[in-house]
PDB file of N, CA and C in Angstrom:
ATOM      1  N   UNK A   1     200.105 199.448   9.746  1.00  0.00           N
ATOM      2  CA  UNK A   1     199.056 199.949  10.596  1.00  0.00           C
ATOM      3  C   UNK A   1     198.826 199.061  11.819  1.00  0.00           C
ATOM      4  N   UNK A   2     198.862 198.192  11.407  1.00  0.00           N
ATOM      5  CA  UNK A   2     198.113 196.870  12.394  1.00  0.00           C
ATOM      6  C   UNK A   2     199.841 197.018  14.302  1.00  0.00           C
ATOM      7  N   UNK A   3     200.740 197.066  13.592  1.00  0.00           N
ATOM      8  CA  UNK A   3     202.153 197.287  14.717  1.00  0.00           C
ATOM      9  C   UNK A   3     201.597 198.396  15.041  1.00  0.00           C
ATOM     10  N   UNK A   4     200.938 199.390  14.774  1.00  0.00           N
ATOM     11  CA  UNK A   4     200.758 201.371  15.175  1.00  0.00           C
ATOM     12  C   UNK A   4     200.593 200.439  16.771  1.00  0.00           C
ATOM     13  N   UNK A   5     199.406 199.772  17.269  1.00  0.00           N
ATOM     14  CA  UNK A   5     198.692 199.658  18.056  1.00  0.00           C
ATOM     15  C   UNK A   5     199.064 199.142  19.792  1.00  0.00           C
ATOM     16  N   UNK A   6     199.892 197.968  19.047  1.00  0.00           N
ATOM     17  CA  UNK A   6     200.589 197.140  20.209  1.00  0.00           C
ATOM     18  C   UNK A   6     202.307 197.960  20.787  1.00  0.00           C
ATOM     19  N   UNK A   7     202.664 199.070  19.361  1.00  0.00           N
ATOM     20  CA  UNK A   7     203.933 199.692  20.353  1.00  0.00           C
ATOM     21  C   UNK A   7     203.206 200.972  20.968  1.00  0.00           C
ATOM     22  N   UNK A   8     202.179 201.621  20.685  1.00  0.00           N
ATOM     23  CA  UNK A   8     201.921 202.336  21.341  1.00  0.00           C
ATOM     24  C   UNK A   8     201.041 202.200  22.854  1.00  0.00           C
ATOM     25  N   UNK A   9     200.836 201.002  22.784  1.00  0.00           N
ATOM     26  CA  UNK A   9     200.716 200.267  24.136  1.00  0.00           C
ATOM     27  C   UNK A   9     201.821 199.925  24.980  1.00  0.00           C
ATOM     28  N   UNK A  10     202.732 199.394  24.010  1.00  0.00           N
ATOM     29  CA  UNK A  10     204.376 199.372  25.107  1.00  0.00           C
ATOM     30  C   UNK A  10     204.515 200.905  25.593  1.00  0.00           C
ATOM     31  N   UNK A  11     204.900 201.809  24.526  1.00  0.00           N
ATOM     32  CA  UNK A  11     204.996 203.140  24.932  1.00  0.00           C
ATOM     33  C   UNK A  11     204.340 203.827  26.024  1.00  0.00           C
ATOM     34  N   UNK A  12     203.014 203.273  26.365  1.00  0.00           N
ATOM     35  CA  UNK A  12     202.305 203.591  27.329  1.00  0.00           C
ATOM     36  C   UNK A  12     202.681 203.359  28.705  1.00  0.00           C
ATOM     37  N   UNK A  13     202.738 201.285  28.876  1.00  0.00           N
ATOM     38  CA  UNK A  13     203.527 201.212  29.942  1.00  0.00           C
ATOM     39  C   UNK A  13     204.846 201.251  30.521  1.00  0.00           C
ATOM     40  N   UNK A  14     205.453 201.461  29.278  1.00  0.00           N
ATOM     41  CA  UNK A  14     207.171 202.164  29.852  1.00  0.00           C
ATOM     42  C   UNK A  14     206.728 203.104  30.518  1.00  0.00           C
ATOM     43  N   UNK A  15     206.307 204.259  29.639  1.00  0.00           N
ATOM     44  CA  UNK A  15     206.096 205.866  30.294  1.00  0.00           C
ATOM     45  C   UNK A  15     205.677 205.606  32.191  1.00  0.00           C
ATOM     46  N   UNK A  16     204.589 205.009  32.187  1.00  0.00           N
ATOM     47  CA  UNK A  16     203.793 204.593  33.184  1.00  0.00           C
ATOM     48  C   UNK A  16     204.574 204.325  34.566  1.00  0.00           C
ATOM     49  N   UNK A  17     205.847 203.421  34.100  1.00  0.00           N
ATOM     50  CA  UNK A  17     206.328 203.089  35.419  1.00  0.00           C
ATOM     51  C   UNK A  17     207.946 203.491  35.129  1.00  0.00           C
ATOM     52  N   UNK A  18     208.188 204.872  34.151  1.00  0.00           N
ATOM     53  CA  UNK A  18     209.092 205.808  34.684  1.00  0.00           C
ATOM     54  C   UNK A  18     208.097 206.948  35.374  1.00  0.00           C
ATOM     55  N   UNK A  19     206.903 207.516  35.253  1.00  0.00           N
ATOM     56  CA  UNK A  19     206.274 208.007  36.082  1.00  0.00           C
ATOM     57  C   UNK A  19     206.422 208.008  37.294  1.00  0.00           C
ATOM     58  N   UNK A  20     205.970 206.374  37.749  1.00  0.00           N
ATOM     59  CA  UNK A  20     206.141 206.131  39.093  1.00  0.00           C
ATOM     60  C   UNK A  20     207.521 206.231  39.654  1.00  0.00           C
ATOM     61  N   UNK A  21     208.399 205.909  38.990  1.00  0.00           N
ATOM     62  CA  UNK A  21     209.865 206.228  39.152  1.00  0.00           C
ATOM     63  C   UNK A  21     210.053 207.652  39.783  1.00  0.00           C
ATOM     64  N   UNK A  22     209.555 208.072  39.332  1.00  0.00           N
ATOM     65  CA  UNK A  22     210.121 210.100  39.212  1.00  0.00           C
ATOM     66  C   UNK A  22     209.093 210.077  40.842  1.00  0.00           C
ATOM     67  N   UNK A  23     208.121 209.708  41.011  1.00  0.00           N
ATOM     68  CA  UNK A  23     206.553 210.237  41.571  1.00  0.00           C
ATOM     69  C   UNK A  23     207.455 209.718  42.929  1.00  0.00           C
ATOM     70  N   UNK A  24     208.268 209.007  43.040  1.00  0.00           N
ATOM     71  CA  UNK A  24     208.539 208.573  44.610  1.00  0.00           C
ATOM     72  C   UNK A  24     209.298 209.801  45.204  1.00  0.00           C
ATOM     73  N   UNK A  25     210.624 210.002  44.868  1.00  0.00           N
ATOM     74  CA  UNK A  25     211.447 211.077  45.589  1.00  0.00           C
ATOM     75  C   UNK A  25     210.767 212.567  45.914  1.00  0.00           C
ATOM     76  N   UNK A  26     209.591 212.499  45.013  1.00  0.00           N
ATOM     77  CA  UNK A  26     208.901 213.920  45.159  1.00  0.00           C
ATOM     78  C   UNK A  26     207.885 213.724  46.390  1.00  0.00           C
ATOM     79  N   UNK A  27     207.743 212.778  46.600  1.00  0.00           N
ATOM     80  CA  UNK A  27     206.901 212.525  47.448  1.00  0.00           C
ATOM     81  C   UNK A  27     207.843 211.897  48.549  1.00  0.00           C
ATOM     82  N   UNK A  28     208.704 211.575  49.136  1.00  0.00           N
ATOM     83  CA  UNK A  28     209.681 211.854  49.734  1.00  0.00           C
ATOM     84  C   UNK A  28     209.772 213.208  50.241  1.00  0.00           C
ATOM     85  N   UNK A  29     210.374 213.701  49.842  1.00  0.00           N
ATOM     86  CA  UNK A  29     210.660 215.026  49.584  1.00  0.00           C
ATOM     87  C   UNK A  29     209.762 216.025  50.236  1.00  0.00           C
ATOM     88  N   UNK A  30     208.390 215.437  49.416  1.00  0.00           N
ATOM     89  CA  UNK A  30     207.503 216.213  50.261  1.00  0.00           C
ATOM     90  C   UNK A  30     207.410 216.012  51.903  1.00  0.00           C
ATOM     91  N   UNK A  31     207.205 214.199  52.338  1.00  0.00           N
ATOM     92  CA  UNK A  31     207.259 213.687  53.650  1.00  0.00           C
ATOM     93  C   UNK A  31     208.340 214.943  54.393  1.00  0.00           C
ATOM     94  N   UNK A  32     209.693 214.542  53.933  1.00  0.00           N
ATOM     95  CA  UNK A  32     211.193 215.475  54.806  1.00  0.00           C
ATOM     96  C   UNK A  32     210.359 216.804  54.983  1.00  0.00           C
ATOM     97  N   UNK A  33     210.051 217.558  54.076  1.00  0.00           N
ATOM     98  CA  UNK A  33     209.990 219.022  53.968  1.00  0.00           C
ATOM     99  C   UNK A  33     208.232 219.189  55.538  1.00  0.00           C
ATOM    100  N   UNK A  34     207.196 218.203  55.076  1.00  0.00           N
ATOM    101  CA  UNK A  34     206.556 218.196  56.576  1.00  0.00           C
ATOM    102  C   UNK A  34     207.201 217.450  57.646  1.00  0.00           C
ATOM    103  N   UNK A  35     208.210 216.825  57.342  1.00  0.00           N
ATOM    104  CA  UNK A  35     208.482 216.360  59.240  1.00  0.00           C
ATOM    105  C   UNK A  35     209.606 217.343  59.776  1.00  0.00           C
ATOM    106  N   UNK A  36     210.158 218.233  58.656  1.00  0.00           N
ATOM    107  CA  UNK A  36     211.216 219.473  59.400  1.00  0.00           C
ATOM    108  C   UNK A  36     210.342 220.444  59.850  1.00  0.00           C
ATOM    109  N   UNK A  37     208.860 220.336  59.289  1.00  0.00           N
ATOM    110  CA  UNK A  37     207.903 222.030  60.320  1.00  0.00           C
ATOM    111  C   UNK A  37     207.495 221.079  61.497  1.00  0.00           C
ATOM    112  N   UNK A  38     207.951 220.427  62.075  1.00  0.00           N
ATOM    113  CA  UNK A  38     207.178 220.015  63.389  1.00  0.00           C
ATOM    114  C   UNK A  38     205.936 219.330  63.374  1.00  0.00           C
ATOM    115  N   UNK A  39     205.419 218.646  62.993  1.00  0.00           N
ATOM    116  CA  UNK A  39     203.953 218.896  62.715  1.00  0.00           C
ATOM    117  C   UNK A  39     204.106 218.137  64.043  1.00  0.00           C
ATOM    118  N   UNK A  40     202.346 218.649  64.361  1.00  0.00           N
ATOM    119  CA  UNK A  40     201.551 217.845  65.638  1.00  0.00           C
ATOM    120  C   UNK A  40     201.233 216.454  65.814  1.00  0.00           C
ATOM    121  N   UNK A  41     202.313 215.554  66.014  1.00  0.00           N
ATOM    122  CA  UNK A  41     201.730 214.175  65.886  1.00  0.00           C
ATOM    123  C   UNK A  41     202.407 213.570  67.072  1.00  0.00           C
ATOM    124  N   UNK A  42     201.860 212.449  67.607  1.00  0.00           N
ATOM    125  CA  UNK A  42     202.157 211.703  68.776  1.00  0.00           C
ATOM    126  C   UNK A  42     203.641 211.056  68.235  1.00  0.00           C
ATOM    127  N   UNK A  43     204.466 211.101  69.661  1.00  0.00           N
ATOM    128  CA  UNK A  43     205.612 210.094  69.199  1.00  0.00           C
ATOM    129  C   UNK A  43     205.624 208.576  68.425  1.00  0.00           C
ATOM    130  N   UNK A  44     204.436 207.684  68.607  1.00  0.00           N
ATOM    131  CA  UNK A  44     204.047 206.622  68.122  1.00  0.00           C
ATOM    132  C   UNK A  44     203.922 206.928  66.137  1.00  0.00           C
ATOM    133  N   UNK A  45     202.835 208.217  66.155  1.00  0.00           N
ATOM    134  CA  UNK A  45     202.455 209.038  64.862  1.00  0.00           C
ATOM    135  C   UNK A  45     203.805 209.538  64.180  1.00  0.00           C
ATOM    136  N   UNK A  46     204.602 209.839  64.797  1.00  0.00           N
ATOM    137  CA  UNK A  46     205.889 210.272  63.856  1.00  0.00           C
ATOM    138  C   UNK A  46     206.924 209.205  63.810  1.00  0.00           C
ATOM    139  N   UNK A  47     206.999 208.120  64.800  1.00  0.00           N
ATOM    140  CA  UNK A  47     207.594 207.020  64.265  1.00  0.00           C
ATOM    141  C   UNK A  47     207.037 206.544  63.405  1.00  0.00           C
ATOM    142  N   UNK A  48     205.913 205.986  63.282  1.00  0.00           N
ATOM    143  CA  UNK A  48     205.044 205.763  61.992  1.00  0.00           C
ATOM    144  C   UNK A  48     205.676 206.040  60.911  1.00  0.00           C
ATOM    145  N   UNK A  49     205.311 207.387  60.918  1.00  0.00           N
ATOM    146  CA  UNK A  49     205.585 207.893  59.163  1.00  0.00           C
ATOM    147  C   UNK A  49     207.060 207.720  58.884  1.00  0.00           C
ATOM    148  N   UNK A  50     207.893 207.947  59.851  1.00  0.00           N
ATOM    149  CA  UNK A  50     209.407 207.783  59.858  1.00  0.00           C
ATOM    150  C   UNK A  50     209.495 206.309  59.431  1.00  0.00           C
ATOM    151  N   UNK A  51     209.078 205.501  59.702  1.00  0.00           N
ATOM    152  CA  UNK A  51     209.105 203.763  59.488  1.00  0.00           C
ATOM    153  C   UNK A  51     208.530 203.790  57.907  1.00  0.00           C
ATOM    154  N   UNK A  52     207.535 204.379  57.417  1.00  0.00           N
ATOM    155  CA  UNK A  52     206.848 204.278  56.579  1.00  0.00           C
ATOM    156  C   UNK A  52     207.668 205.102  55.318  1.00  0.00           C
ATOM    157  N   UNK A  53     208.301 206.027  55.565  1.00  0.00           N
ATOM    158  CA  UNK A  53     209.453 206.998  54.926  1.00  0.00           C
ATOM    159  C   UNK A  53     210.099 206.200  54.543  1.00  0.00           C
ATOM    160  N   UNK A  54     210.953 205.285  55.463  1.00  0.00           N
ATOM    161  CA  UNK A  54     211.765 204.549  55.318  1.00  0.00           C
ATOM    162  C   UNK A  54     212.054 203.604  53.761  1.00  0.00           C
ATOM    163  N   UNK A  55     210.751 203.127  54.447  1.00  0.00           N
ATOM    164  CA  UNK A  55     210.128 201.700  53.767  1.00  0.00           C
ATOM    165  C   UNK A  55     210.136 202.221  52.515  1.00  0.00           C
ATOM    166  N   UNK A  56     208.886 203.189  52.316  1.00  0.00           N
ATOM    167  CA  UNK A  56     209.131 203.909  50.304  1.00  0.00           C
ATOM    168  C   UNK A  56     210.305 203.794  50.266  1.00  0.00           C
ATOM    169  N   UNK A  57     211.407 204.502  50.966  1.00  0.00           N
ATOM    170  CA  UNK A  57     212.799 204.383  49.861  1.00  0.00           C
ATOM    171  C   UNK A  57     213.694 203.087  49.769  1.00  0.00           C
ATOM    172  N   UNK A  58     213.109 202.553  50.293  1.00  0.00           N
ATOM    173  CA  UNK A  58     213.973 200.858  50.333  1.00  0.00           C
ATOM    174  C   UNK A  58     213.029 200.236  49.242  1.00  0.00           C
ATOM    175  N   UNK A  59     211.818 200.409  48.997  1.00  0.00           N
ATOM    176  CA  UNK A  59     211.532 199.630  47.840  1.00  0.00           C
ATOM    177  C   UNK A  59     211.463 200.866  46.395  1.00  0.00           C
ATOM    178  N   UNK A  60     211.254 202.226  46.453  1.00  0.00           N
ATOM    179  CA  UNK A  60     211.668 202.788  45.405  1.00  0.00           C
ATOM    180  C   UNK A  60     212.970 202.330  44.822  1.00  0.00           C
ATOM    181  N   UNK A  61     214.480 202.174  46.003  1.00  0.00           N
ATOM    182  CA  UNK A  61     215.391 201.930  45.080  1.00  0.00           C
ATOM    183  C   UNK A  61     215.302 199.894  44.703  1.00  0.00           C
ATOM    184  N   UNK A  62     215.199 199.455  45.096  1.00  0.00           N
ATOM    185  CA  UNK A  62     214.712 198.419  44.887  1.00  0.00           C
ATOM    186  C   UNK A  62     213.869 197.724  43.849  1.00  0.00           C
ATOM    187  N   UNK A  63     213.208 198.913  43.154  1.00  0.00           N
ATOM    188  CA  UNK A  63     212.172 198.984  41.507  1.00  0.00           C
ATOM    189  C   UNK A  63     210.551 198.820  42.089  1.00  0.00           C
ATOM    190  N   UNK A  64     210.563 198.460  43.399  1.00  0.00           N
ATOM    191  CA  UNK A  64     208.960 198.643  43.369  1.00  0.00           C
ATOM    192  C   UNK A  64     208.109 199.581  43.554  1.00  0.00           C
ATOM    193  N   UNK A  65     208.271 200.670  42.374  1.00  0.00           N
ATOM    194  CA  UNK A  65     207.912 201.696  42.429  1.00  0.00           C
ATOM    195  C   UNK A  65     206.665 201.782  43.197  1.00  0.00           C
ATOM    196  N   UNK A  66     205.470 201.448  42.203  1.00  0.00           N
ATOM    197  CA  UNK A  66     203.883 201.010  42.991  1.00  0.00           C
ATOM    198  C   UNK A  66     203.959 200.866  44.542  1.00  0.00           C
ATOM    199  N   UNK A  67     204.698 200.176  44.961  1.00  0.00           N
ATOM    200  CA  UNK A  67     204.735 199.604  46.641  1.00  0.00           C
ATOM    201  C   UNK A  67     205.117 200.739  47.190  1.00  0.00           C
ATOM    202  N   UNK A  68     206.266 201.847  46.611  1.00  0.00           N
ATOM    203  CA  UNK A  68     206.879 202.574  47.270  1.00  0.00           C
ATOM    204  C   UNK A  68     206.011 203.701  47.492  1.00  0.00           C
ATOM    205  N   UNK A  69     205.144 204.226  46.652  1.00  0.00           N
ATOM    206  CA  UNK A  69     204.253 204.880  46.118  1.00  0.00           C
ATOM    207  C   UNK A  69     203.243 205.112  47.010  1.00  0.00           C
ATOM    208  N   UNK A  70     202.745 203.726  47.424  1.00  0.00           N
ATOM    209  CA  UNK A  70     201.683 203.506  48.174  1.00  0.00           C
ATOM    210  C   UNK A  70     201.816 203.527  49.409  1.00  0.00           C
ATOM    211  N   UNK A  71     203.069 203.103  49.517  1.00  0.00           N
ATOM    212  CA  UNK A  71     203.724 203.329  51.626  1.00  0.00           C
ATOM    213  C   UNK A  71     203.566 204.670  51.556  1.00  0.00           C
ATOM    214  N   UNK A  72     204.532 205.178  50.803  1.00  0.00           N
ATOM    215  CA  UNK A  72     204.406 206.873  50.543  1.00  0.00           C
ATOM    216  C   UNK A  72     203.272 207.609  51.021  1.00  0.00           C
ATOM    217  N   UNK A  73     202.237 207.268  50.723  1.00  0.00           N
ATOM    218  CA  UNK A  73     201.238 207.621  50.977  1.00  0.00           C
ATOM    219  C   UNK A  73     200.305 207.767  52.135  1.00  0.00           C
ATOM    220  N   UNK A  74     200.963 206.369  52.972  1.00  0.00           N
ATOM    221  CA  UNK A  74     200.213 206.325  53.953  1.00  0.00           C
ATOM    222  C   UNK A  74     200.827 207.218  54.868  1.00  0.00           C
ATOM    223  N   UNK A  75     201.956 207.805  54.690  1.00  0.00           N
ATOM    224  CA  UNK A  75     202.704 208.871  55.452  1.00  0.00           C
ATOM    225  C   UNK A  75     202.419 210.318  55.399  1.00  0.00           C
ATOM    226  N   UNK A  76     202.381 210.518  53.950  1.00  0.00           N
ATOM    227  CA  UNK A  76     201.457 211.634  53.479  1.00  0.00           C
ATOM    228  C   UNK A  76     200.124 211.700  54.286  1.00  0.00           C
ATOM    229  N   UNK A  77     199.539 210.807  54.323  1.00  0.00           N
ATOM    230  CA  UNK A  77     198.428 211.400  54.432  1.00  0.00           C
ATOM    231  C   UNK A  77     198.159 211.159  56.164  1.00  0.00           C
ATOM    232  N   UNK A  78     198.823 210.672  57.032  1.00  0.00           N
ATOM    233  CA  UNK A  78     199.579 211.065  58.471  1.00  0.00           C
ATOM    234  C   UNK A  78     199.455 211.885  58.379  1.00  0.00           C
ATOM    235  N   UNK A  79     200.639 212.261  57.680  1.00  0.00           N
ATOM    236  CA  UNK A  79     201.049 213.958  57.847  1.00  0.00           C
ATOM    237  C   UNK A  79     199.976 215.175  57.384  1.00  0.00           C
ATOM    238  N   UNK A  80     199.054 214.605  56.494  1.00  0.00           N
ATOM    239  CA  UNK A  80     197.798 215.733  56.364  1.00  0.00           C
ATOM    240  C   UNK A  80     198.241 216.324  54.837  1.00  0.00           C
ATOM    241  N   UNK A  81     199.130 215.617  54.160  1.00  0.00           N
ATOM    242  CA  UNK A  81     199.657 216.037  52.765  1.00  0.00           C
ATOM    243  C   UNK A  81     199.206 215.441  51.811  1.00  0.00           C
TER     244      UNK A  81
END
């Protein structure tokens, strides 16, 4: 009983940061799919997110999922996604 506790805590944070694993390219993915409709943003504003695109996938493949995640984001939400 007393082991139930501490592997289902490992189990937790494995799961956790194959999550984040999977959560980057979709969010990628999403970025590509809004910067092919054009959106309305200043040339400075779409280098941005293009720099910031970047960056997620250099540290997604790299393992820092979290970091990648979070650049991710700041592009997303540029983009209004």
């Amino acid at each position: 009983m007393k082991i139930r506790y501490p592997l289902l805590a490992a189990l937790a944070v494995l799961s956790s940061s194959a999550a984040f694993a999977f959560h980057c390219p979709a969010d990628m993915k999403k970025i590509d799919e809004a910067l092919s409709m054009k959106p309305a943003l200043s040339a400075e504003q779409l280098t941005e997110v293009q720099k910031l695109r970047a960056e997620g996938e250099m540290l997604h493949q790299a393992g820092k999922h979290q970091e990648s995640v979070d650049t991710l984001a700041k592009a997303m939400k540029m983009l209004g996604i």
